[in-house]
Protein backbone atom coordinates (compact mmCIF):
# COMPACT_ATOMS: atom_id res chain seq x y z
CA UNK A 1 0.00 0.00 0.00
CA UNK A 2 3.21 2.35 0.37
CA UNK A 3 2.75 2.38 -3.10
CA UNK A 4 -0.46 3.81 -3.39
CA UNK A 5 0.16 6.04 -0.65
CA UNK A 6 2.51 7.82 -3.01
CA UNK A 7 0.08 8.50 -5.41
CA UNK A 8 -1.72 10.30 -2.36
CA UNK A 9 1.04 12.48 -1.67
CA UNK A 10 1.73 13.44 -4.82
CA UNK A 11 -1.93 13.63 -6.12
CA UNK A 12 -1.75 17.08 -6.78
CA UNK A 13 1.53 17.30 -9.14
CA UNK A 14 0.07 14.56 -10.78
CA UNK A 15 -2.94 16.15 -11.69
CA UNK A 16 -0.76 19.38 -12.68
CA UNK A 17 0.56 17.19 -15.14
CA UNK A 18 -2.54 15.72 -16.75
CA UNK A 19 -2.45 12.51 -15.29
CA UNK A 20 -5.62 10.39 -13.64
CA UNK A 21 -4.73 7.85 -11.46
CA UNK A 22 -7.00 4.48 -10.76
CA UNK A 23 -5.84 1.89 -8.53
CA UNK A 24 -6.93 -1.15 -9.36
CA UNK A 25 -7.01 -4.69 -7.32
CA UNK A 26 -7.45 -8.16 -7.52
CA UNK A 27 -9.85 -7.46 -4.22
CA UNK A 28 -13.43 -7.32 -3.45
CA UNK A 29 -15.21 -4.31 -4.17
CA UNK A 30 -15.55 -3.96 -0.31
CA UNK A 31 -11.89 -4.71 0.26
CA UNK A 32 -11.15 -2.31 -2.26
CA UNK A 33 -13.39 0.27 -0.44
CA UNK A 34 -11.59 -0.39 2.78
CA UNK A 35 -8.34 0.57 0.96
CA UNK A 36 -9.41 3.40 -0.76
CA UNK A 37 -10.72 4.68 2.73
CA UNK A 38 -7.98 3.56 4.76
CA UNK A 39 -5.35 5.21 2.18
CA UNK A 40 -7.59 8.76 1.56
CA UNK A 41 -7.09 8.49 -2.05
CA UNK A 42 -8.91 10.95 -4.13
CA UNK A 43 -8.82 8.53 -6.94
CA UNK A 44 -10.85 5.45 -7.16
CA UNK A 45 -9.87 2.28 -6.50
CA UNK A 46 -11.31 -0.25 -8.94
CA UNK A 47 -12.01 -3.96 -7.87
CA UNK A 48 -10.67 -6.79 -10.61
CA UNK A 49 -11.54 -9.78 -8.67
CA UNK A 50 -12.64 -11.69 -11.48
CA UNK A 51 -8.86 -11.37 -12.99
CA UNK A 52 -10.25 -9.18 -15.92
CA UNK A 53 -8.44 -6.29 -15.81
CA UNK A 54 -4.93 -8.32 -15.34
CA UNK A 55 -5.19 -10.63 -18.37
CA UNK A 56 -6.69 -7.62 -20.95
CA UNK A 57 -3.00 -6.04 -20.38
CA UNK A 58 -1.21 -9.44 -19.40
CA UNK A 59 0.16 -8.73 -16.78
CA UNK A 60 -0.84 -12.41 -14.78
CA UNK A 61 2.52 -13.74 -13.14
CA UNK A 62 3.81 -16.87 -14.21
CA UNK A 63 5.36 -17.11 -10.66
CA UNK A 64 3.35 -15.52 -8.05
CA UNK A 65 -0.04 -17.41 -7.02
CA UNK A 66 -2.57 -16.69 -5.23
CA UNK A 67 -5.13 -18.28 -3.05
CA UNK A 68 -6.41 -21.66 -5.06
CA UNK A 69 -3.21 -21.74 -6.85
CA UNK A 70 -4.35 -19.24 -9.52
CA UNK A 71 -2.01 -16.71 -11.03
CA UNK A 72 -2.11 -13.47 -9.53
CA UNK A 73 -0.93 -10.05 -10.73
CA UNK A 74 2.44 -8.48 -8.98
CA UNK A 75 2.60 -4.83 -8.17
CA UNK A 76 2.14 -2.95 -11.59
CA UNK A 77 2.52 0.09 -12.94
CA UNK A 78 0.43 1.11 -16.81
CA UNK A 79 0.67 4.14 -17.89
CA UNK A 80 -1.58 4.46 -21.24
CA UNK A 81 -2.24 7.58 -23.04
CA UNK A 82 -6.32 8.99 -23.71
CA UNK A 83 -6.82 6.11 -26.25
CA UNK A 84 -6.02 3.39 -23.68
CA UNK A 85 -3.05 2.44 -25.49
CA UNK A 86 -0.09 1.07 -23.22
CA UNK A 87 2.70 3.59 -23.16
CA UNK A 88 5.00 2.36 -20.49
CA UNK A 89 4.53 -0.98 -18.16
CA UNK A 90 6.66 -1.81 -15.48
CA UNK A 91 5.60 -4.59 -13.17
CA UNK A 92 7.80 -5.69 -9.74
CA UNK A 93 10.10 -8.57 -10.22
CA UNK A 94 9.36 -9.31 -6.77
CA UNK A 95 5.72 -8.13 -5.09
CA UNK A 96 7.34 -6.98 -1.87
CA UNK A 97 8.98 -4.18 -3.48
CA UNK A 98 7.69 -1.68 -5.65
CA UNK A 99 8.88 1.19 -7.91
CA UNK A 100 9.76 3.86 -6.45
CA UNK A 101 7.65 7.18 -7.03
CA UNK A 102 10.52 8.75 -8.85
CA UNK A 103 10.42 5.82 -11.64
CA UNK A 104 6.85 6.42 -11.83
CA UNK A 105 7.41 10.48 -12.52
CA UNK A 106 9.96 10.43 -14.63
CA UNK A 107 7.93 7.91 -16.99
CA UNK A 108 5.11 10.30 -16.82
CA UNK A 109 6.51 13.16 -17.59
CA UNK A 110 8.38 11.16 -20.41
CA UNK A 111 4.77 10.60 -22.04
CA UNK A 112 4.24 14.67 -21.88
């Protein structure tokens, strides 16, 4: 969630620069509600627990698994442009540790 909390902190440069944010997880719309209340975002967090979302931009992990034994999605980053088309993906090698904000801006302001 450090990860999100970023994209609190920084919520208004980010919007200075054009950019809308939506968090999306493999959660229940209810977990995803707890998050987005927990966290303060001012940007939605989207539920995907029905693994939609993850294999439209194939992103599923061939490592990490989830409850069941089902492929889950690692910490990732898409950054598309207005006609959803992916501009820049970067996805953790290892879901413990995420990208660091910086990574994130510079790629943003790459796509500007």
């Amino acid at each position: 969630m450090a990860e999100l909390g970023e994209f609190v902190i920084h919520h208004a440069e980010l919007q200075a620069l054009d950019v809308q944010v939506l968090g999306i997880s493999a959660d229940s719309i209810e977990k995803a509600r707890e998050t987005q209340s927990k966290l303060h975002t001012l940007f939605p967090i989207l539920s995907d627990s029905e693994d939609k979302v993850m294999d439209q931009y194939g992103t599923r992990s061939p490592v990490y698994k989830g409850p069941g034994g089902t492929a889950i999605n690692p910490p990732t980053l898409v950054l598309t442009d207005r006609t959803g088309t992916i501009r820049w993906l970067h996805q953790a090698a290892d879901y413990r540790v995420r990208s660091p904000f910086s990574q994130d801006l510079e790629e943003i302001r790459k796509l500007k």
